[in-house]
PDB file of N, CA and C in Angstrom:
ATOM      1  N   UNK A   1     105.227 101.088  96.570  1.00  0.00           N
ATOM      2  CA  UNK A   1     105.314  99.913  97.418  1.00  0.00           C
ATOM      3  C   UNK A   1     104.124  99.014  97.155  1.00  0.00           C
ATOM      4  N   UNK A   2     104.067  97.723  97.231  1.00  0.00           N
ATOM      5  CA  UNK A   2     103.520  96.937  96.607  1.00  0.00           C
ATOM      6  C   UNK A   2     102.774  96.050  98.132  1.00  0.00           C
ATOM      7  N   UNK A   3     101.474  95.673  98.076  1.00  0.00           N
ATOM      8  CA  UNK A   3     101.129  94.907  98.968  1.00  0.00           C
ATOM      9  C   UNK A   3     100.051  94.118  99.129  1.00  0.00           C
ATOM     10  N   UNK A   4      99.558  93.422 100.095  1.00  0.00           N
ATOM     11  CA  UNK A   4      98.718  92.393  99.770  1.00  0.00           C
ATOM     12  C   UNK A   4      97.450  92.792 100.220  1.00  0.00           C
ATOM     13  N   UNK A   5      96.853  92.863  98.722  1.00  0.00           N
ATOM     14  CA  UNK A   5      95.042  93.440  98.951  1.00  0.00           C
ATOM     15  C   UNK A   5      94.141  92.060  98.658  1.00  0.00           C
ATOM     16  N   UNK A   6      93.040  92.045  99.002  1.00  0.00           N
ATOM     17  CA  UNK A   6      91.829  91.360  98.893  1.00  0.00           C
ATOM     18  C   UNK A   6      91.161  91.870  97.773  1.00  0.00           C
ATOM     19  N   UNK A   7      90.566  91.318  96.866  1.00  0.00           N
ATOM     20  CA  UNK A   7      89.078  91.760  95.649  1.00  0.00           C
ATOM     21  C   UNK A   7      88.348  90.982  95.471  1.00  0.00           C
ATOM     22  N   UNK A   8      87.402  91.417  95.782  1.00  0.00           N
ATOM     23  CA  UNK A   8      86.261  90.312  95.458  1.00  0.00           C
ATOM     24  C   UNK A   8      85.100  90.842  93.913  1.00  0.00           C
ATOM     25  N   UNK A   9      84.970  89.894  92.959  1.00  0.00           N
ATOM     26  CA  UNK A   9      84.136  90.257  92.100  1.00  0.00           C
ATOM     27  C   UNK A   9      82.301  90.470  92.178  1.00  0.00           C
ATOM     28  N   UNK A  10      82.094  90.752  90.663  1.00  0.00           N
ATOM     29  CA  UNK A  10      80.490  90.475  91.075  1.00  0.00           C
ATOM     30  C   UNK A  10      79.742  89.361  91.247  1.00  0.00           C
ATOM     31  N   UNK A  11      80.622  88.121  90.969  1.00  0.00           N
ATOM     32  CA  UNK A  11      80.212  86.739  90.677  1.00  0.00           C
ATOM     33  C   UNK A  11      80.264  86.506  92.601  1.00  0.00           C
ATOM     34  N   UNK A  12      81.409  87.259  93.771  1.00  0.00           N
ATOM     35  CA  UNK A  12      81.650  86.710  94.595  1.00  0.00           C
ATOM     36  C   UNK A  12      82.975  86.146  94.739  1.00  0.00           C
ATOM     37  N   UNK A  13      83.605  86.283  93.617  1.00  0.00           N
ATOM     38  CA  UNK A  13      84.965  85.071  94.310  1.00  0.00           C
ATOM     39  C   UNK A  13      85.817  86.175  94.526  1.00  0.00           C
ATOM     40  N   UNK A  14      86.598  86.101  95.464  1.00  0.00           N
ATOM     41  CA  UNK A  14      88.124  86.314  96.528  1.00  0.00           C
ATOM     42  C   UNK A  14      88.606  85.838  96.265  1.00  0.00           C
ATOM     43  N   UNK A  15      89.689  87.170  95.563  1.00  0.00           N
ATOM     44  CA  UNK A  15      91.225  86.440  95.559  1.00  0.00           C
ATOM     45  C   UNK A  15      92.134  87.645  96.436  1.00  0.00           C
ATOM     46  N   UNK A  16      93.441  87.283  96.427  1.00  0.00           N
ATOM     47  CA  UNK A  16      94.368  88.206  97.032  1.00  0.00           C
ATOM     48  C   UNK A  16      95.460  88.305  95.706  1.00  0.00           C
ATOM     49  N   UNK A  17      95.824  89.437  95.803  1.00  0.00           N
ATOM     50  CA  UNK A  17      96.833  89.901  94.960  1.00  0.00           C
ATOM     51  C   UNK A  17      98.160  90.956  95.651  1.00  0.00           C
ATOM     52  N   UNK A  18      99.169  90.881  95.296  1.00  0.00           N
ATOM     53  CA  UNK A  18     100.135  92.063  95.275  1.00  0.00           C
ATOM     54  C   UNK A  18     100.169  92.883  94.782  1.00  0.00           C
ATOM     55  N   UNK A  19      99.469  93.930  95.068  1.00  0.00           N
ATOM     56  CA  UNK A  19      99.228  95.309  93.826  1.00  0.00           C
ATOM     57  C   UNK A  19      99.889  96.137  94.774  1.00  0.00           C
ATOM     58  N   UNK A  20     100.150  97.655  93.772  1.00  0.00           N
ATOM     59  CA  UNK A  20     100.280  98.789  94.403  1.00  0.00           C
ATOM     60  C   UNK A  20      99.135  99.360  95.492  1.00  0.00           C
ATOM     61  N   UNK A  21      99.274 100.916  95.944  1.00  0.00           N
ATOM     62  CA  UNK A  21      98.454 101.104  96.541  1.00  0.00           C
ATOM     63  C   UNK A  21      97.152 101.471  95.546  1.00  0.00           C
ATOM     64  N   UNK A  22      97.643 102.365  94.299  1.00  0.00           N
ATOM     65  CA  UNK A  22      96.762 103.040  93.383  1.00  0.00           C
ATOM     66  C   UNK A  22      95.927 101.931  92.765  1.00  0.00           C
ATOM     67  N   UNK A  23      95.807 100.923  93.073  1.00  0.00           N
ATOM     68  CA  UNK A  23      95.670  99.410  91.980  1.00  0.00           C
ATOM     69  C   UNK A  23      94.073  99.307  92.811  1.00  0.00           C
ATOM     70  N   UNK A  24      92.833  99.658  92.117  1.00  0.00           N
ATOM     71  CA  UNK A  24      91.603  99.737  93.078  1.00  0.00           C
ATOM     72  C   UNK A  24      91.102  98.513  92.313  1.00  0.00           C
ATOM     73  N   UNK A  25      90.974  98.461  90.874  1.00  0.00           N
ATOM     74  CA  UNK A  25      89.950  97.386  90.122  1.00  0.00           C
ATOM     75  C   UNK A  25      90.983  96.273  89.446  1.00  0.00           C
ATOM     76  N   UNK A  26      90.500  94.895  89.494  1.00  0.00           N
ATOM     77  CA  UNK A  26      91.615  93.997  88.756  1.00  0.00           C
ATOM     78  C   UNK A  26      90.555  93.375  88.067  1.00  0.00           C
ATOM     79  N   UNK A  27      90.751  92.466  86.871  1.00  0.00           N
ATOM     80  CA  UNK A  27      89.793  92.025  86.164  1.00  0.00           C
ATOM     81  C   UNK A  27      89.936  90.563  86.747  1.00  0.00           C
ATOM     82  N   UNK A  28      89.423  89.428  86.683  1.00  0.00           N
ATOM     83  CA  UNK A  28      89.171  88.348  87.724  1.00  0.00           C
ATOM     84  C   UNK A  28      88.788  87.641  86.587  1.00  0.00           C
ATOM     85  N   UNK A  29      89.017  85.833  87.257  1.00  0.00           N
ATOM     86  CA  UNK A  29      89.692  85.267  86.582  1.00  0.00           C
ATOM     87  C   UNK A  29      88.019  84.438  85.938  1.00  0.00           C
ATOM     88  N   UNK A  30      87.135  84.909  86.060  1.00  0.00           N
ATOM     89  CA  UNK A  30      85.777  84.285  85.947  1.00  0.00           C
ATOM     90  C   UNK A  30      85.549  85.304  84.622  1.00  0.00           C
ATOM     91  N   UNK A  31      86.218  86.139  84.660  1.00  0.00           N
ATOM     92  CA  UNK A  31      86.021  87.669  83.838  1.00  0.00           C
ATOM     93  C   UNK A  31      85.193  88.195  83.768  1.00  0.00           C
ATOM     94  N   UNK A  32      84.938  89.152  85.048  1.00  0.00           N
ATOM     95  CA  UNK A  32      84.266  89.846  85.738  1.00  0.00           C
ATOM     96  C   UNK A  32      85.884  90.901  86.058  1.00  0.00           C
ATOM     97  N   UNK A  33      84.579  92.022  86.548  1.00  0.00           N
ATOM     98  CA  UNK A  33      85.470  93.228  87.084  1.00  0.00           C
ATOM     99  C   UNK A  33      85.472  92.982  88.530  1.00  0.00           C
ATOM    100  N   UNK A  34      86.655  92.859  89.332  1.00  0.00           N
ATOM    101  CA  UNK A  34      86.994  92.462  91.009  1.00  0.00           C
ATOM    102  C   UNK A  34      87.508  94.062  91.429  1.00  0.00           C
ATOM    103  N   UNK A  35      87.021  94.546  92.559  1.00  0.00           N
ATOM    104  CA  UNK A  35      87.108  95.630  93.782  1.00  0.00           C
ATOM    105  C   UNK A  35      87.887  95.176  94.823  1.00  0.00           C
ATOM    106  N   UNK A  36      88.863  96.026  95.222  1.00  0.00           N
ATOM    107  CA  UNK A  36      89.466  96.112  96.284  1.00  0.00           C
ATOM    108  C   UNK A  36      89.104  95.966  97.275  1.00  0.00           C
ATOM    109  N   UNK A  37      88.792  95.364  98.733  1.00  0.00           N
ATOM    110  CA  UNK A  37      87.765  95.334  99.902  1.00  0.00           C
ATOM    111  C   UNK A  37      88.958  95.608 101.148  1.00  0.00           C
ATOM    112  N   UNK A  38      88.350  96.157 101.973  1.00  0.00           N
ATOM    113  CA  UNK A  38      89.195  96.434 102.967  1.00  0.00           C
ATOM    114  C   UNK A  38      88.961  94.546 104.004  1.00  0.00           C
ATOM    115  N   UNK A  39      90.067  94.515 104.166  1.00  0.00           N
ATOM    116  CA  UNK A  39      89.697  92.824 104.852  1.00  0.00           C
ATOM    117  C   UNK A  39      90.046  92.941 106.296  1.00  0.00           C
ATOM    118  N   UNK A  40      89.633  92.171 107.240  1.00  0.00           N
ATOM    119  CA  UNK A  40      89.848  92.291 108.177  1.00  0.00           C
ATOM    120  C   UNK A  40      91.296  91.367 109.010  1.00  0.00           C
ATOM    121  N   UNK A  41      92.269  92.108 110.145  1.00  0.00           N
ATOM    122  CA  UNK A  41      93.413  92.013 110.573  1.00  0.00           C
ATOM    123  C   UNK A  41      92.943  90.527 111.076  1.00  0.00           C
ATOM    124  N   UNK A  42      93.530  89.725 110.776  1.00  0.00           N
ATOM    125  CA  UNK A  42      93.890  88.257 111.755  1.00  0.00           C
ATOM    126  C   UNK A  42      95.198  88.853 112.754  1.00  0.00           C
ATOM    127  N   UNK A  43      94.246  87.972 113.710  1.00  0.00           N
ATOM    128  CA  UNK A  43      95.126  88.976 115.022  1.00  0.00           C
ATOM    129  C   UNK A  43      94.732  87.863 116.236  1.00  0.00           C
ATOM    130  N   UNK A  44      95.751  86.697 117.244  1.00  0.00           N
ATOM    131  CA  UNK A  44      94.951  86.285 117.998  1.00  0.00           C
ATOM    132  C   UNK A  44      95.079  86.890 119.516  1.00  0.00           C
ATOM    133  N   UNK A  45      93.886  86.858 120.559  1.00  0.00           N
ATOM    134  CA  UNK A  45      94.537  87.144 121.653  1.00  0.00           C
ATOM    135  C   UNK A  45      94.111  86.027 122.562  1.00  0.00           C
ATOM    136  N   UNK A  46      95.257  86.113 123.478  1.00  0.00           N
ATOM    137  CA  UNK A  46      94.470  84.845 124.298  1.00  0.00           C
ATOM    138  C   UNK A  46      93.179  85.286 125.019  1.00  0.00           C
ATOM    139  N   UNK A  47      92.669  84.179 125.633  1.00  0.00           N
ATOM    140  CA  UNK A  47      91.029  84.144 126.122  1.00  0.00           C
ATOM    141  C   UNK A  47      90.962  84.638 127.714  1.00  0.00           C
ATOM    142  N   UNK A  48      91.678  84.299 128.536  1.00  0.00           N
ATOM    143  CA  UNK A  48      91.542  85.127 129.573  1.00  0.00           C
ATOM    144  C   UNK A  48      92.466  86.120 130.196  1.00  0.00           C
ATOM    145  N   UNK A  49      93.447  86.699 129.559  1.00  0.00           N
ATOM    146  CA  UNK A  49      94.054  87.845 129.702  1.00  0.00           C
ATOM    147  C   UNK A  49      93.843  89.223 128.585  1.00  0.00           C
ATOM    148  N   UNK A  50      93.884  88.900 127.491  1.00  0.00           N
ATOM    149  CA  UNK A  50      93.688  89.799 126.462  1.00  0.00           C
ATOM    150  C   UNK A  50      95.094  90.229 125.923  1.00  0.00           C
ATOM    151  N   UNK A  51      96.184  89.550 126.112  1.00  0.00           N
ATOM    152  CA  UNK A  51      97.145  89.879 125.679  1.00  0.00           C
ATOM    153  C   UNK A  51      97.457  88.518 124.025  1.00  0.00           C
ATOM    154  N   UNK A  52      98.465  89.883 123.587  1.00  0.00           N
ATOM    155  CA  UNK A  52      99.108  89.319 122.105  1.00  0.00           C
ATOM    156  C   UNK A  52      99.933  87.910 122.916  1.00  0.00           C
ATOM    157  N   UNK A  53      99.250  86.799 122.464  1.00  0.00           N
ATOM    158  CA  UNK A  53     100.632  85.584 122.897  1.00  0.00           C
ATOM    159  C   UNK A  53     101.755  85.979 121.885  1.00  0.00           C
ATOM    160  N   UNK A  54     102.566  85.185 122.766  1.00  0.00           N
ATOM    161  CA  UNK A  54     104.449  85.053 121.627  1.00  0.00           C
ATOM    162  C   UNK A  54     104.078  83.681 122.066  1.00  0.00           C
ATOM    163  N   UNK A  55     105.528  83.426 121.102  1.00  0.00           N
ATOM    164  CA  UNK A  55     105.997  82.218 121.250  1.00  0.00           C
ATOM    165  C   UNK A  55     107.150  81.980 122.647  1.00  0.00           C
ATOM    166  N   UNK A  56     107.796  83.139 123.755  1.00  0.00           N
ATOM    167  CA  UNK A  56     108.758  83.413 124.449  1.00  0.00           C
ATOM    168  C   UNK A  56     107.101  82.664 125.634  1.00  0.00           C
ATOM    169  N   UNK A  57     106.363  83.428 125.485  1.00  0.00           N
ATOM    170  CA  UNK A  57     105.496  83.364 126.797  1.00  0.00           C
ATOM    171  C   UNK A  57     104.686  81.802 126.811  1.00  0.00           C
ATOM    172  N   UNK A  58     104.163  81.591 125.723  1.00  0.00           N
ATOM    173  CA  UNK A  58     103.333  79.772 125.444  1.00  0.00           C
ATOM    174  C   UNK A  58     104.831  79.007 125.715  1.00  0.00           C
ATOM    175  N   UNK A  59     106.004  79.164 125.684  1.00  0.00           N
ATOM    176  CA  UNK A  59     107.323  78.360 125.985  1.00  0.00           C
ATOM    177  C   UNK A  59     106.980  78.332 127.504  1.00  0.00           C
ATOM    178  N   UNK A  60     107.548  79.309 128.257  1.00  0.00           N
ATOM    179  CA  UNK A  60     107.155  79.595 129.664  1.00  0.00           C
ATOM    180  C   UNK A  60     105.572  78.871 130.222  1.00  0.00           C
ATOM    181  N   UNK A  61     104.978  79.359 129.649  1.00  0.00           N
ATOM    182  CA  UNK A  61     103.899  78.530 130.426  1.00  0.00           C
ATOM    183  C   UNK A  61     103.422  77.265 130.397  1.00  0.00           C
ATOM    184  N   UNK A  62     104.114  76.383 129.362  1.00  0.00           N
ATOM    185  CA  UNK A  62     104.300  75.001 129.000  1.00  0.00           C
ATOM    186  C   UNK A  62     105.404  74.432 130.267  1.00  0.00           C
ATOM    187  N   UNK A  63     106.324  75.441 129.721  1.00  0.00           N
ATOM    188  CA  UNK A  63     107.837  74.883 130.660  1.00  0.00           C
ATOM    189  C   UNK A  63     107.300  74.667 132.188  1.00  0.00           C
ATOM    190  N   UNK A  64     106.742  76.312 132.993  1.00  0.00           N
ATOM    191  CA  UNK A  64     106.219  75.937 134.371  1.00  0.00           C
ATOM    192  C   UNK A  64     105.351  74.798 134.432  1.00  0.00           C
ATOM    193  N   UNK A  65     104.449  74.485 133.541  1.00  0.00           N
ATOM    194  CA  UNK A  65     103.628  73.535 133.969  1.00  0.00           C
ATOM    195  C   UNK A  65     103.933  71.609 133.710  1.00  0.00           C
ATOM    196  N   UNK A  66     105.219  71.828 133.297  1.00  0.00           N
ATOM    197  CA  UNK A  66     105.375  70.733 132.893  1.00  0.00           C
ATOM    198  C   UNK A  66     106.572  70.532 134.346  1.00  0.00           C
ATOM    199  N   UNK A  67     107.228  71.472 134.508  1.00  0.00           N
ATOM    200  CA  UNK A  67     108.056  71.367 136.124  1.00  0.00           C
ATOM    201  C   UNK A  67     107.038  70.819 137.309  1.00  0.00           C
ATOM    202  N   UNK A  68     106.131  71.500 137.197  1.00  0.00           N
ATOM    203  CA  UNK A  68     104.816  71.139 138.260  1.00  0.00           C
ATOM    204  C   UNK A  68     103.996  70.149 138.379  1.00  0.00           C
ATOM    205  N   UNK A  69     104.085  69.432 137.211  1.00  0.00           N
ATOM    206  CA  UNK A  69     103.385  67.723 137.151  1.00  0.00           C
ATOM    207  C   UNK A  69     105.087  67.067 137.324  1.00  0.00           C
ATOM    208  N   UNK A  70     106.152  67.707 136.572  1.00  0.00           N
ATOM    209  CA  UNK A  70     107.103  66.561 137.779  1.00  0.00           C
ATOM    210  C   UNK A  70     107.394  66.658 138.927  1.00  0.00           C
ATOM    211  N   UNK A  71     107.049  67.804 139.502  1.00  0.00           N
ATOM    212  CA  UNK A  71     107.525  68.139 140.649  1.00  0.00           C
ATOM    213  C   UNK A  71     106.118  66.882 141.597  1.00  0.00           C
ATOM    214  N   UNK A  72     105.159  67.050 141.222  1.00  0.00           N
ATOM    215  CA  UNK A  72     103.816  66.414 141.946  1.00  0.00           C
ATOM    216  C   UNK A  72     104.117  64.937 141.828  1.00  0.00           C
ATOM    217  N   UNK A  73     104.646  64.614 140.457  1.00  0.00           N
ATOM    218  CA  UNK A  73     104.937  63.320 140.741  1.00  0.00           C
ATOM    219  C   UNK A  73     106.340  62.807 141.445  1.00  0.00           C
ATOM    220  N   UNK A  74     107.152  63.380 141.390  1.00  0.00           N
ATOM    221  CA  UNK A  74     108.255  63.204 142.657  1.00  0.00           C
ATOM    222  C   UNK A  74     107.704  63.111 143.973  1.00  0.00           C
ATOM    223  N   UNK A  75     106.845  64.018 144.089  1.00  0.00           N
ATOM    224  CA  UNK A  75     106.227  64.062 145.719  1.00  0.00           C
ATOM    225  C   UNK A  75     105.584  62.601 146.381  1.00  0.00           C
TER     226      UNK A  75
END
């Protein structure tokens, strides 16, 4: 199975590639020898709950709040 790793060389440059898992060294395009790096998960959470947003829940909380400024301006 094939997937998306990070390597960075000795010069410094990052790239991403589709390699296997066994795939540790790639040669880089400066031609230098590039290493596999473990990279870190992009992941967001919101700021004052700590939960994973969706897109079902930012709908909802747009939707209530947009009922509630018409509702205020009807009043």
């Amino acid at each position: 199975m094939r997937r998306m790793y990070e390597f960075v060389c000795e010069s410094g440059h990052l790239t991403e590639s589709l390699e296997a898992y066994e795939v540790k060294d790639l040669p880089c395009w400066c031609g230098g020898q590039s290493r596999r790096i473990i990279s870190a998960a992009a992941i967001s959470l919101e700021g004052w709950s700590g939960h994973f947003p969706s897109a079902h829940g930012r709908f909802d909380r747009i939707h209530r709040e947009k009922l509630k400024a018409e509702r205020k301006a009807s009043a």
